[in-house]
PDB file of N, CA and C in Angstrom:
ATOM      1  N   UNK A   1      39.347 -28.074   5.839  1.00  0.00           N
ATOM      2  CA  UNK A   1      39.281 -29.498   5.547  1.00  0.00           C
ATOM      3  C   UNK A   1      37.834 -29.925   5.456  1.00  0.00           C
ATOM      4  N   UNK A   2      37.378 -30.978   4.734  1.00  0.00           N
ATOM      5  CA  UNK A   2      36.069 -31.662   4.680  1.00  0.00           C
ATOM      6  C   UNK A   2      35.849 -31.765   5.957  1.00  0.00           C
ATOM      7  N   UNK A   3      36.413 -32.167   6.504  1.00  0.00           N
ATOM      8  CA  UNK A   3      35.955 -33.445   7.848  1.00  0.00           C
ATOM      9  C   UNK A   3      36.221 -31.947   8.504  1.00  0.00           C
ATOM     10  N   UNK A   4      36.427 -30.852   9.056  1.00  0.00           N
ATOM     11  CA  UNK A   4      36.161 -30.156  10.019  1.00  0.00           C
ATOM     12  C   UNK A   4      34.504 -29.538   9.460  1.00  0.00           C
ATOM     13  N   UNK A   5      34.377 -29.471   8.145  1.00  0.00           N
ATOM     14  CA  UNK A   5      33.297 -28.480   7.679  1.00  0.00           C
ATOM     15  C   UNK A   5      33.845 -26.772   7.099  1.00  0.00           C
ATOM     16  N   UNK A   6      34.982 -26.775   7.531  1.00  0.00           N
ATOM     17  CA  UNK A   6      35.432 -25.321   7.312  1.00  0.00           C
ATOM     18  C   UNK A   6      35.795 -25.641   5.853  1.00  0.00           C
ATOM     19  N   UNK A   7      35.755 -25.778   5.157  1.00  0.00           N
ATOM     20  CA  UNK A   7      35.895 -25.917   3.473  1.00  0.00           C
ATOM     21  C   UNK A   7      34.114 -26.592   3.387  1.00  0.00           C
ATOM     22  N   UNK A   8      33.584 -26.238   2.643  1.00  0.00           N
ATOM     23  CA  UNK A   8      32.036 -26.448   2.071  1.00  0.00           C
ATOM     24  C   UNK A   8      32.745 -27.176   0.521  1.00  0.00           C
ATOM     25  N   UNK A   9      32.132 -28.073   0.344  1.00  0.00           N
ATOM     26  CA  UNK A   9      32.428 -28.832  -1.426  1.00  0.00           C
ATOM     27  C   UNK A   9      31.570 -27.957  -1.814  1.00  0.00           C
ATOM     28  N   UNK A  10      30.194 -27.751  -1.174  1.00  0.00           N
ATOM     29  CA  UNK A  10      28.947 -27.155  -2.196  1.00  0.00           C
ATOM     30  C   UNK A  10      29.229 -26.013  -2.805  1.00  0.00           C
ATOM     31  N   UNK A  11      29.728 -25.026  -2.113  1.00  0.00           N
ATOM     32  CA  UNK A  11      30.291 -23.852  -2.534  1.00  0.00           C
ATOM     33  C   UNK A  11      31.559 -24.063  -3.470  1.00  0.00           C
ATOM     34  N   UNK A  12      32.544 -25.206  -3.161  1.00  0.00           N
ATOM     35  CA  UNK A  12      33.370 -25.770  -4.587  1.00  0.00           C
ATOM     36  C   UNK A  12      32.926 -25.900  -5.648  1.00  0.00           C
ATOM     37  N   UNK A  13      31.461 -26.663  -5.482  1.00  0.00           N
ATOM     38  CA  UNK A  13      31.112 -26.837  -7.100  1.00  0.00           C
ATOM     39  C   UNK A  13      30.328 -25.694  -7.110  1.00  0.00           C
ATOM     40  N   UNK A  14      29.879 -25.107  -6.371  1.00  0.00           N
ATOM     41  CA  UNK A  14      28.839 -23.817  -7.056  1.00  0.00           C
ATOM     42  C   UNK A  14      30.172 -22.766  -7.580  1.00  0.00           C
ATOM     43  N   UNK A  15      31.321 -22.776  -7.305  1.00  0.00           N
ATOM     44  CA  UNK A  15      32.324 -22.002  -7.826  1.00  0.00           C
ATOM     45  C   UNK A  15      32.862 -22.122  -9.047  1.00  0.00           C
ATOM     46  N   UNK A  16      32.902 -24.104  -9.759  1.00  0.00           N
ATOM     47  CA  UNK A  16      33.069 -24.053 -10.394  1.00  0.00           C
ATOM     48  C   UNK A  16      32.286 -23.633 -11.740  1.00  0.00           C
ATOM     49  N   UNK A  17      31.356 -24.118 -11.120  1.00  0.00           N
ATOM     50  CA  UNK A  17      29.948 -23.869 -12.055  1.00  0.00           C
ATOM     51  C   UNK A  17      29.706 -22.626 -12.526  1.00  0.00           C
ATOM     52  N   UNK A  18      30.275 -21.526 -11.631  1.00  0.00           N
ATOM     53  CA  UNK A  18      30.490 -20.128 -12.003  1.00  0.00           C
ATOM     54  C   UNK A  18      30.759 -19.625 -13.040  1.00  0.00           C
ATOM     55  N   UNK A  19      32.239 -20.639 -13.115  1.00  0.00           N
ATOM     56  CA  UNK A  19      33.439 -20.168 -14.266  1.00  0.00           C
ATOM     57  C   UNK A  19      32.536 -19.852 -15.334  1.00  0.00           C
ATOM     58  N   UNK A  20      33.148 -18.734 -16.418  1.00  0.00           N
ATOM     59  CA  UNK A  20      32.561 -18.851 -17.942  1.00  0.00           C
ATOM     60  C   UNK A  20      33.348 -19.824 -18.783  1.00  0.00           C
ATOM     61  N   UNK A  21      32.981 -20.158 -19.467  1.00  0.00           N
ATOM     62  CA  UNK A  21      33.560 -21.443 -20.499  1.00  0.00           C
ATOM     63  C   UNK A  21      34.180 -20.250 -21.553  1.00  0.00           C
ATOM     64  N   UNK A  22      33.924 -19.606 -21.265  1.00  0.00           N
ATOM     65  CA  UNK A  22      34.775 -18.541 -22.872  1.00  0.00           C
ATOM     66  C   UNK A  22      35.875 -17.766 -22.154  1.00  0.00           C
ATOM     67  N   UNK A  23      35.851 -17.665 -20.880  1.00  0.00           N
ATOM     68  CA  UNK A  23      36.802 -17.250 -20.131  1.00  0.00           C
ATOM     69  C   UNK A  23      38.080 -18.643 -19.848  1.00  0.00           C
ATOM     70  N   UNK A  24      37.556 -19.698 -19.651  1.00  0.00           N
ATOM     71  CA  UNK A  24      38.572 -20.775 -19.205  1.00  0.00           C
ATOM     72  C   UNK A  24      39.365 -21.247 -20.980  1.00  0.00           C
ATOM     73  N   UNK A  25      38.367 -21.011 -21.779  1.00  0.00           N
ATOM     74  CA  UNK A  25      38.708 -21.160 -23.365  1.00  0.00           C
ATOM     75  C   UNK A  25      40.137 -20.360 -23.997  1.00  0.00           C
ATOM     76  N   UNK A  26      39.746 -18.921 -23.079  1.00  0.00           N
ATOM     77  CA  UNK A  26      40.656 -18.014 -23.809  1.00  0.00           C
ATOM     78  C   UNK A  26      42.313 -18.052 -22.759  1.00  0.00           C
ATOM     79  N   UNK A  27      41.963 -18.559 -21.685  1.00  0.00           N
ATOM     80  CA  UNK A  27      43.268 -18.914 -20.385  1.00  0.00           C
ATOM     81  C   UNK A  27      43.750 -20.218 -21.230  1.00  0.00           C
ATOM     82  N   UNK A  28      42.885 -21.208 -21.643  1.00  0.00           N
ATOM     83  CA  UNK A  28      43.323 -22.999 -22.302  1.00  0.00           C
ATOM     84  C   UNK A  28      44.611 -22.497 -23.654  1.00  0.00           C
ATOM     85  N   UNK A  29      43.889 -21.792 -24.614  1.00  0.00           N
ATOM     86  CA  UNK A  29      44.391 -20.956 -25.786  1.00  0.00           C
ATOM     87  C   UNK A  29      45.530 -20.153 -25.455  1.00  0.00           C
ATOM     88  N   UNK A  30      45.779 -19.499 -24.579  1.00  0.00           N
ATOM     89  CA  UNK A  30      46.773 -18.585 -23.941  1.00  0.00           C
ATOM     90  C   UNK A  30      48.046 -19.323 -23.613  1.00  0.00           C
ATOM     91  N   UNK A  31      47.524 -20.624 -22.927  1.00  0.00           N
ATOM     92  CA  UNK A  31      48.685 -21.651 -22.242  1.00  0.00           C
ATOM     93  C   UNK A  31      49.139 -22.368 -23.377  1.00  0.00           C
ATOM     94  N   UNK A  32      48.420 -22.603 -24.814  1.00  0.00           N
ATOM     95  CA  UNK A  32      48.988 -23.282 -25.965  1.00  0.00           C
ATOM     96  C   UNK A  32      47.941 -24.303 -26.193  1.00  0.00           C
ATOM     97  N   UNK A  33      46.758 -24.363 -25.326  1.00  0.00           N
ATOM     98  CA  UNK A  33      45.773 -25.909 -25.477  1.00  0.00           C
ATOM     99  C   UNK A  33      44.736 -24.842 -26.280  1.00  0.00           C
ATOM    100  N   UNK A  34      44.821 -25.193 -27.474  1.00  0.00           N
ATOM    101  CA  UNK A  34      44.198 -25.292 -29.169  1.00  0.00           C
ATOM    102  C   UNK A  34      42.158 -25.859 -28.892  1.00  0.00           C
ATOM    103  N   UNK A  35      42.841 -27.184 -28.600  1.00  0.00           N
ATOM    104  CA  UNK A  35      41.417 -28.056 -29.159  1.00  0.00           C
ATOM    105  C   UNK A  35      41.204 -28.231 -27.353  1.00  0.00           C
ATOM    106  N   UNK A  36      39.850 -27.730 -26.863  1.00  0.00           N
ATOM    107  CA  UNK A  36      39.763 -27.389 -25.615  1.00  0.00           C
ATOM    108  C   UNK A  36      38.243 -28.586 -25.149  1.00  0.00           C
ATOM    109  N   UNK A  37      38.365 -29.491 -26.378  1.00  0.00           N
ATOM    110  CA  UNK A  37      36.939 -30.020 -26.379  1.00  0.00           C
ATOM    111  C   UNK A  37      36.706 -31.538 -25.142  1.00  0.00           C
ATOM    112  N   UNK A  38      38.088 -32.336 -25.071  1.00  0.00           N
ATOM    113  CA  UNK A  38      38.360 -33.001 -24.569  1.00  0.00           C
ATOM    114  C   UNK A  38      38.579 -32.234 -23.171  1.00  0.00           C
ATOM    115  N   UNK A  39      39.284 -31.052 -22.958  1.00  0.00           N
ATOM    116  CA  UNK A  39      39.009 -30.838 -21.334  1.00  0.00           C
ATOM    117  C   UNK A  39      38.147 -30.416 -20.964  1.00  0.00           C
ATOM    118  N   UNK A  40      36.667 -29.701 -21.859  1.00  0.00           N
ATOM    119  CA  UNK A  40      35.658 -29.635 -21.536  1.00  0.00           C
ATOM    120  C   UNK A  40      34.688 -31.002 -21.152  1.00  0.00           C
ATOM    121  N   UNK A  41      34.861 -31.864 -21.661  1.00  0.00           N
ATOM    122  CA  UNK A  41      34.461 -33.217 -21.311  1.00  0.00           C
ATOM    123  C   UNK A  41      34.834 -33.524 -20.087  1.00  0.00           C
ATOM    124  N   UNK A  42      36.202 -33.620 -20.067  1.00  0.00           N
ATOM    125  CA  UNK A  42      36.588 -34.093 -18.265  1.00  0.00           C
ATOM    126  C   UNK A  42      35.761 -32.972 -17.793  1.00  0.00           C
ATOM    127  N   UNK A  43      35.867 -31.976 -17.661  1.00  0.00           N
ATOM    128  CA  UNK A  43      35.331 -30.509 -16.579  1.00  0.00           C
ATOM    129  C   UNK A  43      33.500 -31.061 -16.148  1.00  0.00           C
ATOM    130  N   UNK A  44      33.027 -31.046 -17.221  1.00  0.00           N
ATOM    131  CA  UNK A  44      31.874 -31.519 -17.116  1.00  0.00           C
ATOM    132  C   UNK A  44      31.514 -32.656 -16.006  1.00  0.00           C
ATOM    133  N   UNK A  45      32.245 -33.886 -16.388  1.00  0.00           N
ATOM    134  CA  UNK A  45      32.204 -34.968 -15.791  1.00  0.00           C
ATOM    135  C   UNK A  45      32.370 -34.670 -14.192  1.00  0.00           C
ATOM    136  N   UNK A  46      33.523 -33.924 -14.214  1.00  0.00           N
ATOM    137  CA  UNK A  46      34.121 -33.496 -12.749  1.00  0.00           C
ATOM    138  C   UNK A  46      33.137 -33.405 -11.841  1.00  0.00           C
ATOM    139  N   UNK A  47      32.091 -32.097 -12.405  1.00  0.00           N
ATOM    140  CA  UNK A  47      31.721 -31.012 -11.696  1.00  0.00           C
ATOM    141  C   UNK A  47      30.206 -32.087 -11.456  1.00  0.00           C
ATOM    142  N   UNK A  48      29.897 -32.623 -12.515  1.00  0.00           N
ATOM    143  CA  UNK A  48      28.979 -33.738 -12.123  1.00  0.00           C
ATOM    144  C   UNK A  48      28.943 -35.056 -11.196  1.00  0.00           C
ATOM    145  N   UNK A  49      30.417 -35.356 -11.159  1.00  0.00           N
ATOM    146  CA  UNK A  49      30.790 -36.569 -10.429  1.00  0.00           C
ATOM    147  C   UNK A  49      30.735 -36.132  -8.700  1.00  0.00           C
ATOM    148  N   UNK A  50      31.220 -34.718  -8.322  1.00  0.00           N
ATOM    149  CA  UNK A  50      30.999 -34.114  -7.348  1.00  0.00           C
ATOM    150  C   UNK A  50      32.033 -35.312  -6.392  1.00  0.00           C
ATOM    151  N   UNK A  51      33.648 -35.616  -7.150  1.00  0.00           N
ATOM    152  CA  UNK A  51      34.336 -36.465  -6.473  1.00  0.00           C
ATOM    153  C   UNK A  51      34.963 -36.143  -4.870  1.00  0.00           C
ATOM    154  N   UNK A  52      35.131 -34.954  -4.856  1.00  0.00           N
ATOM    155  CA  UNK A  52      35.290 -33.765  -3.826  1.00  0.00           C
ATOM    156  C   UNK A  52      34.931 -34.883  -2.685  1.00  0.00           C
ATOM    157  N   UNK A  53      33.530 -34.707  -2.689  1.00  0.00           N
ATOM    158  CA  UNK A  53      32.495 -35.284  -1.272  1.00  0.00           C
ATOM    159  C   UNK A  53      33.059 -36.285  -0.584  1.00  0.00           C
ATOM    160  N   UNK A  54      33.947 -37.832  -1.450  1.00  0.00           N
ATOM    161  CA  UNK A  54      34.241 -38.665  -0.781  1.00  0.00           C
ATOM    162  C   UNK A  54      35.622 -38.686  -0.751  1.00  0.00           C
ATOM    163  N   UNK A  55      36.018 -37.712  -0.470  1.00  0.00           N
ATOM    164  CA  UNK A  55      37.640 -37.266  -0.138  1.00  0.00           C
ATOM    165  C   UNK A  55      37.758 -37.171   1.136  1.00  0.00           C
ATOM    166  N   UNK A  56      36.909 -36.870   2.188  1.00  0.00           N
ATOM    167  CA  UNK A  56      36.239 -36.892   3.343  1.00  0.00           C
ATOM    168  C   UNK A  56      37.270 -37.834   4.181  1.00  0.00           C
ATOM    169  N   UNK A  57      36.946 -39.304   3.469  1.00  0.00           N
ATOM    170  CA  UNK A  57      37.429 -40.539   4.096  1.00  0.00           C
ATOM    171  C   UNK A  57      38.948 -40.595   3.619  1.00  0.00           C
ATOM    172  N   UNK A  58      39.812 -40.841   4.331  1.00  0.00           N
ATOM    173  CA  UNK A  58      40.872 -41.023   3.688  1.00  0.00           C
ATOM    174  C   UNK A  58      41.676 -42.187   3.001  1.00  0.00           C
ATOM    175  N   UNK A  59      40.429 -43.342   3.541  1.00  0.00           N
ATOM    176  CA  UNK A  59      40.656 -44.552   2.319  1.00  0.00           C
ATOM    177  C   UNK A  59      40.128 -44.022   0.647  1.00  0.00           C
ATOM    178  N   UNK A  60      39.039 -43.057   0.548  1.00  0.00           N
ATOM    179  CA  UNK A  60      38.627 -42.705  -0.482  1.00  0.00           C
ATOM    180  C   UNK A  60      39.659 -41.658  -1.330  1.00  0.00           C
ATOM    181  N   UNK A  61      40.496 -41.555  -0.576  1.00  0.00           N
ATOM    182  CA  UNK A  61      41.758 -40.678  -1.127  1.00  0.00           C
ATOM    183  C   UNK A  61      43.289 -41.804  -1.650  1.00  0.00           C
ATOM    184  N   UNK A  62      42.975 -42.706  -0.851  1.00  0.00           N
ATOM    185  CA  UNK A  62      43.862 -43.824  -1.334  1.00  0.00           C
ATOM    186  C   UNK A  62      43.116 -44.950  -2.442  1.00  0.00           C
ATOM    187  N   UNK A  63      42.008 -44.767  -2.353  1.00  0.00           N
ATOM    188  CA  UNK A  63      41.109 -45.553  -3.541  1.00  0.00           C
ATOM    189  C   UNK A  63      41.299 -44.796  -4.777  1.00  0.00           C
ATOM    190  N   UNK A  64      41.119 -43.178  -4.816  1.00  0.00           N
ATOM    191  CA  UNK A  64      41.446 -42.551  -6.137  1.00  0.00           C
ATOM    192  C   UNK A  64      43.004 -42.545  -6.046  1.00  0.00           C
ATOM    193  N   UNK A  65      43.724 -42.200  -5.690  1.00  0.00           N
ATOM    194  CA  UNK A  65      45.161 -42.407  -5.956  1.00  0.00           C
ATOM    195  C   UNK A  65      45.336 -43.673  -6.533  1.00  0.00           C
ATOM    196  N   UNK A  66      45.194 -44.782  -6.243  1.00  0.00           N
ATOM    197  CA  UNK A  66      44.870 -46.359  -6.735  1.00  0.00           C
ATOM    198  C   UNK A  66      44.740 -45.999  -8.171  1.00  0.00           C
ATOM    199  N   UNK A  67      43.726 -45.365  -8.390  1.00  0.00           N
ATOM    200  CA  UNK A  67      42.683 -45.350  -9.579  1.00  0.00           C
ATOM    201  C   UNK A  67      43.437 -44.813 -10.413  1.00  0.00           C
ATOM    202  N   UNK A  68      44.053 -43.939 -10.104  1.00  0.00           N
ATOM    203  CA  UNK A  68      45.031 -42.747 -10.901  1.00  0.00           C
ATOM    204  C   UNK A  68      46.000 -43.490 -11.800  1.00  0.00           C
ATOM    205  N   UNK A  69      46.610 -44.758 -10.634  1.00  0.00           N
ATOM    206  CA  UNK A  69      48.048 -45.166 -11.025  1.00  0.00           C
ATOM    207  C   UNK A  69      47.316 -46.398 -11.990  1.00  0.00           C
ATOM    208  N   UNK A  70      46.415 -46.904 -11.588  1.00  0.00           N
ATOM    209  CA  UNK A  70      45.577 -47.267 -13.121  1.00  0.00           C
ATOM    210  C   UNK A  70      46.044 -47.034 -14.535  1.00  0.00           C
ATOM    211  N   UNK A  71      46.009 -45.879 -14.461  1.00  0.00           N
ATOM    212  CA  UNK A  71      46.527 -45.377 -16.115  1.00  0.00           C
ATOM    213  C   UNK A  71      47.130 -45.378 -16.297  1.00  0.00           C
ATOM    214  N   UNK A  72      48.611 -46.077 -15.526  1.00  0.00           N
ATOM    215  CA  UNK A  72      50.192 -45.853 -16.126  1.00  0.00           C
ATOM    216  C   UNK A  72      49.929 -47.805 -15.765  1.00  0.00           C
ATOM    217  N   UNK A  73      50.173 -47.967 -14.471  1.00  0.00           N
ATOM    218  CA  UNK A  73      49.951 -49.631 -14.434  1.00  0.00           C
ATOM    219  C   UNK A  73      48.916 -50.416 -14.134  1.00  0.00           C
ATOM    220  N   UNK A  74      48.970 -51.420 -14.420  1.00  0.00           N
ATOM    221  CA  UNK A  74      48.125 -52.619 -14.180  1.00  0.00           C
ATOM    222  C   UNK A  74      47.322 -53.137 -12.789  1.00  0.00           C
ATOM    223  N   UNK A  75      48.494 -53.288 -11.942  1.00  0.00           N
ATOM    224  CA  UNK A  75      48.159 -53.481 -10.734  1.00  0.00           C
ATOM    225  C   UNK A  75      49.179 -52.990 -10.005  1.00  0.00           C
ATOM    226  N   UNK A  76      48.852 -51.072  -9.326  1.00  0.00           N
ATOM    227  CA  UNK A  76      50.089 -50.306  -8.832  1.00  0.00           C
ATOM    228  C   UNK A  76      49.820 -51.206  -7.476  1.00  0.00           C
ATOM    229  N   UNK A  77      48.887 -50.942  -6.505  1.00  0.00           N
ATOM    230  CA  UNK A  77      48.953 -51.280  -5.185  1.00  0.00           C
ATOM    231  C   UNK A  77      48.207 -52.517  -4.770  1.00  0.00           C
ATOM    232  N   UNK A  78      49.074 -53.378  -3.904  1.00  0.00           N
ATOM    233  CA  UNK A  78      48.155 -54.291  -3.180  1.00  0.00           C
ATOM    234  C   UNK A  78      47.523 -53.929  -1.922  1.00  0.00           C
ATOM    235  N   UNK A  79      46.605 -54.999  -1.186  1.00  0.00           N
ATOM    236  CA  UNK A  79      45.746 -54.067  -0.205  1.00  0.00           C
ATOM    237  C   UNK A  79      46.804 -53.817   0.838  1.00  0.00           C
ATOM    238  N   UNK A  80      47.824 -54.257   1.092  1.00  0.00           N
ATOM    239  CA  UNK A  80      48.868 -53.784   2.333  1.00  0.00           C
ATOM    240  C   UNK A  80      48.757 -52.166   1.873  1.00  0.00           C
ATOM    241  N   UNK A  81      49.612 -52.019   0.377  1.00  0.00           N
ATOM    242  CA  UNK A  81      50.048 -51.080   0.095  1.00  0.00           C
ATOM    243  C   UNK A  81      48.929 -49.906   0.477  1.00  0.00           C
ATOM    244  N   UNK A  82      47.616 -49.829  -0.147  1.00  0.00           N
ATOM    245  CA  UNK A  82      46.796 -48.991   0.166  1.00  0.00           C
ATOM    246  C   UNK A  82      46.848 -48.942   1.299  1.00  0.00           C
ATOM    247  N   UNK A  83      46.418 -49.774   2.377  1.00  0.00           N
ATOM    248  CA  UNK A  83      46.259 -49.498   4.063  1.00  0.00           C
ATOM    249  C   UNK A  83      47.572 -48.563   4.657  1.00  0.00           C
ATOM    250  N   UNK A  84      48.954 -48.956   3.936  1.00  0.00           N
ATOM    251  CA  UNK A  84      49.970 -48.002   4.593  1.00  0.00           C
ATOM    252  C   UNK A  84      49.080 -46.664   3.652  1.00  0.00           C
ATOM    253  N   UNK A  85      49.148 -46.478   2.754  1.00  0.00           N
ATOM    254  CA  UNK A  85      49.544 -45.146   2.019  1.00  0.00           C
ATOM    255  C   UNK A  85      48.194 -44.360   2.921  1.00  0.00           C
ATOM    256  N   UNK A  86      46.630 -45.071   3.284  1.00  0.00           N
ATOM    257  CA  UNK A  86      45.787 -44.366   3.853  1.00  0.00           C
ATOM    258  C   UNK A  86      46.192 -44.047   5.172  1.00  0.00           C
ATOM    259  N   UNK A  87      47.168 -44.781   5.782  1.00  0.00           N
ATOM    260  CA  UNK A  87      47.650 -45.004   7.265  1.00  0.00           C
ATOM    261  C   UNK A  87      48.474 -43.172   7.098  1.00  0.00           C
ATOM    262  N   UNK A  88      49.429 -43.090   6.187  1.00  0.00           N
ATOM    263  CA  UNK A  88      50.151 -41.635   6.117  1.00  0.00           C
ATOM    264  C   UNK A  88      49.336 -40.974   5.655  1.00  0.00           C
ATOM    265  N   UNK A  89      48.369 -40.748   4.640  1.00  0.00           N
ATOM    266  CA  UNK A  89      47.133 -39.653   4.410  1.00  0.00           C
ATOM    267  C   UNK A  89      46.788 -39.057   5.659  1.00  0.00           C
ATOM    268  N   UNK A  90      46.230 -39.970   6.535  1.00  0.00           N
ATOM    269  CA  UNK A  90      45.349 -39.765   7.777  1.00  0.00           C
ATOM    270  C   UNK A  90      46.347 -38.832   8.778  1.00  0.00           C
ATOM    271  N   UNK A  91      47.475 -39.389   8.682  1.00  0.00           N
ATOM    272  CA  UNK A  91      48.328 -38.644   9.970  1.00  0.00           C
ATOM    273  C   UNK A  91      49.077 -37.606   9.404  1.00  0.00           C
ATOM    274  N   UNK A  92      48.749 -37.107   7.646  1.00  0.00           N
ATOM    275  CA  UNK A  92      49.278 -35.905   7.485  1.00  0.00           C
ATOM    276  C   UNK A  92      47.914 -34.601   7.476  1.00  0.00           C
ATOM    277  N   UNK A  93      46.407 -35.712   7.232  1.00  0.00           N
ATOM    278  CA  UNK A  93      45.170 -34.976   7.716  1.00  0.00           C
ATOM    279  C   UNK A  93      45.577 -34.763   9.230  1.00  0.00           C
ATOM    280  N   UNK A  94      45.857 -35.771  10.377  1.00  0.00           N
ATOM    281  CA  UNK A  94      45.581 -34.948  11.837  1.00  0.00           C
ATOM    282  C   UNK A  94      46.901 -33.734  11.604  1.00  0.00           C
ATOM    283  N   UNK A  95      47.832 -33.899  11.081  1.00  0.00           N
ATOM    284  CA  UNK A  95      49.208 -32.939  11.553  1.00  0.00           C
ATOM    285  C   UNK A  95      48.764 -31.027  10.836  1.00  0.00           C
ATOM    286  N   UNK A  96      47.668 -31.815   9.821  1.00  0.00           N
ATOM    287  CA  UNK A  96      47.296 -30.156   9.447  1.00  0.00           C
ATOM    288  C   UNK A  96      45.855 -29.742   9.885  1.00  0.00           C
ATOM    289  N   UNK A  97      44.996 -30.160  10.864  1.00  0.00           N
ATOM    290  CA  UNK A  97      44.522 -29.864  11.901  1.00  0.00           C
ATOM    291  C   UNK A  97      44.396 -28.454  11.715  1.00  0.00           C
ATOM    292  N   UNK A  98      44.983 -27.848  12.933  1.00  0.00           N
ATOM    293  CA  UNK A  98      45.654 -26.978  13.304  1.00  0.00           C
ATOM    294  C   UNK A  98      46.146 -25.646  12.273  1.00  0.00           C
ATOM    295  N   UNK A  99      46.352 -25.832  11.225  1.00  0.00           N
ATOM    296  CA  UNK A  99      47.209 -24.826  10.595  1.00  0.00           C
ATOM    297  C   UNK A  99      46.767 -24.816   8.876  1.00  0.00           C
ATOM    298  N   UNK A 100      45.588 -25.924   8.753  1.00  0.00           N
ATOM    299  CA  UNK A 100      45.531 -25.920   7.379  1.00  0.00           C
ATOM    300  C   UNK A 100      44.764 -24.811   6.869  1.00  0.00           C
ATOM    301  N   UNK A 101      44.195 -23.983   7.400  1.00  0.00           N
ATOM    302  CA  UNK A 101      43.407 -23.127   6.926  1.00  0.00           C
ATOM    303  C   UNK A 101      44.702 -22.084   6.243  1.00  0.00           C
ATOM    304  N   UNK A 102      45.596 -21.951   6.597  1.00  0.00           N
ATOM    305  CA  UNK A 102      46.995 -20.669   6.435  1.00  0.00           C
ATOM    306  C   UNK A 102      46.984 -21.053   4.826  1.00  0.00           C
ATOM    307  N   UNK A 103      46.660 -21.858   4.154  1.00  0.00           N
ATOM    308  CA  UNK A 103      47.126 -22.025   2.379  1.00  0.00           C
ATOM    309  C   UNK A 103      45.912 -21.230   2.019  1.00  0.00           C
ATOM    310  N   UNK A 104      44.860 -21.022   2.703  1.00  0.00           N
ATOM    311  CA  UNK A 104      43.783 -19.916   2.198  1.00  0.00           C
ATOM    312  C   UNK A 104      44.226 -18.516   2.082  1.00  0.00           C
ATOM    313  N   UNK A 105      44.381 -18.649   3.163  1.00  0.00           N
ATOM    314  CA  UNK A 105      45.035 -16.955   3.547  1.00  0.00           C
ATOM    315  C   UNK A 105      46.257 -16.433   3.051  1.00  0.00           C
ATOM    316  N   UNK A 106      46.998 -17.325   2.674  1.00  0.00           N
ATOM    317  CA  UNK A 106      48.123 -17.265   1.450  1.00  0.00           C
ATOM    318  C   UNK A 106      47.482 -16.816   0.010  1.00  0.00           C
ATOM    319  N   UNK A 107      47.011 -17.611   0.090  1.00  0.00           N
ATOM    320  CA  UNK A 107      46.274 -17.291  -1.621  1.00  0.00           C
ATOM    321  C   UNK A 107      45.749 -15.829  -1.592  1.00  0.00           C
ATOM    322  N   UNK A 108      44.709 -16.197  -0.967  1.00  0.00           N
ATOM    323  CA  UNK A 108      43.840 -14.574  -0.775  1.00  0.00           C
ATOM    324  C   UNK A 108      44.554 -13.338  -0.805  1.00  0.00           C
ATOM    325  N   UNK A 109      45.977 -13.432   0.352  1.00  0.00           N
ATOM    326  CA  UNK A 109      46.952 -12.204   0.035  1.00  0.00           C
ATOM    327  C   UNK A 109      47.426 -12.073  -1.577  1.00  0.00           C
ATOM    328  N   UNK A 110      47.916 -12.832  -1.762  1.00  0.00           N
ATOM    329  CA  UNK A 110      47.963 -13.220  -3.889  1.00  0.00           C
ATOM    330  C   UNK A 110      47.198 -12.766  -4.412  1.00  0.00           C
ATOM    331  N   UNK A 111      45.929 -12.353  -4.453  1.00  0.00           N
ATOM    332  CA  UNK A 111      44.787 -12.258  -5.190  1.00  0.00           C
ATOM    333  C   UNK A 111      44.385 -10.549  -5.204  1.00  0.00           C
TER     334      UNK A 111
END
């Protein structure tokens, strides 16, 4: 998790930054995505925006969720609504405490 330190963002974006663009081109092409120019734009933006960092807070996780539902409606949440939805973020951050590191070690066996 951010907030323990055991996940580094820096090493997130130095990972992404890794990727080859002719490698993610030929996976985009593979899945059926043709014109790869528009998700190179978002990718860019991403890796520059470095949104990761303020995920930290878990109002900043209910502020982009907000943001998200933006693009389908007008006005998804009022401020009650956000304060509950950050109120359950937070207490599903303390409940994985304890055990969130195990979706690493899942993967890694996968790999």
């Amino acid at each position: 998790m951010l907030t323990t330190g055991q996940v580094s963002v820096d090493d997130f974006y130095t990972h992404l930054s890794a990727c080859h663009p002719d490698k993610i081109k030929e996976f985009l092409n593979y899945s059926g995505l043709y014109d790869t120019d528009r998700f190179f734009r978002f990718f860019e933006k991403f890796k520059s925006s470095r949104y990761l960092e303020t995920y930290a807070e878990t109002d900043q996780i209910s502020y982009a969720l907000k943001r998200i539902c933006m693009r389908v409606w007008d006005d998804p949440f009022t401020p009650e609504h956000e304060a509950a939805m950050t109120k359950v973020v937070a207490a599903y951050r303390d409940s994985m405490y304890g055990n969130f590191m195990s979706i690493f070690n899942e993967i890694e066996v996968k790999l």
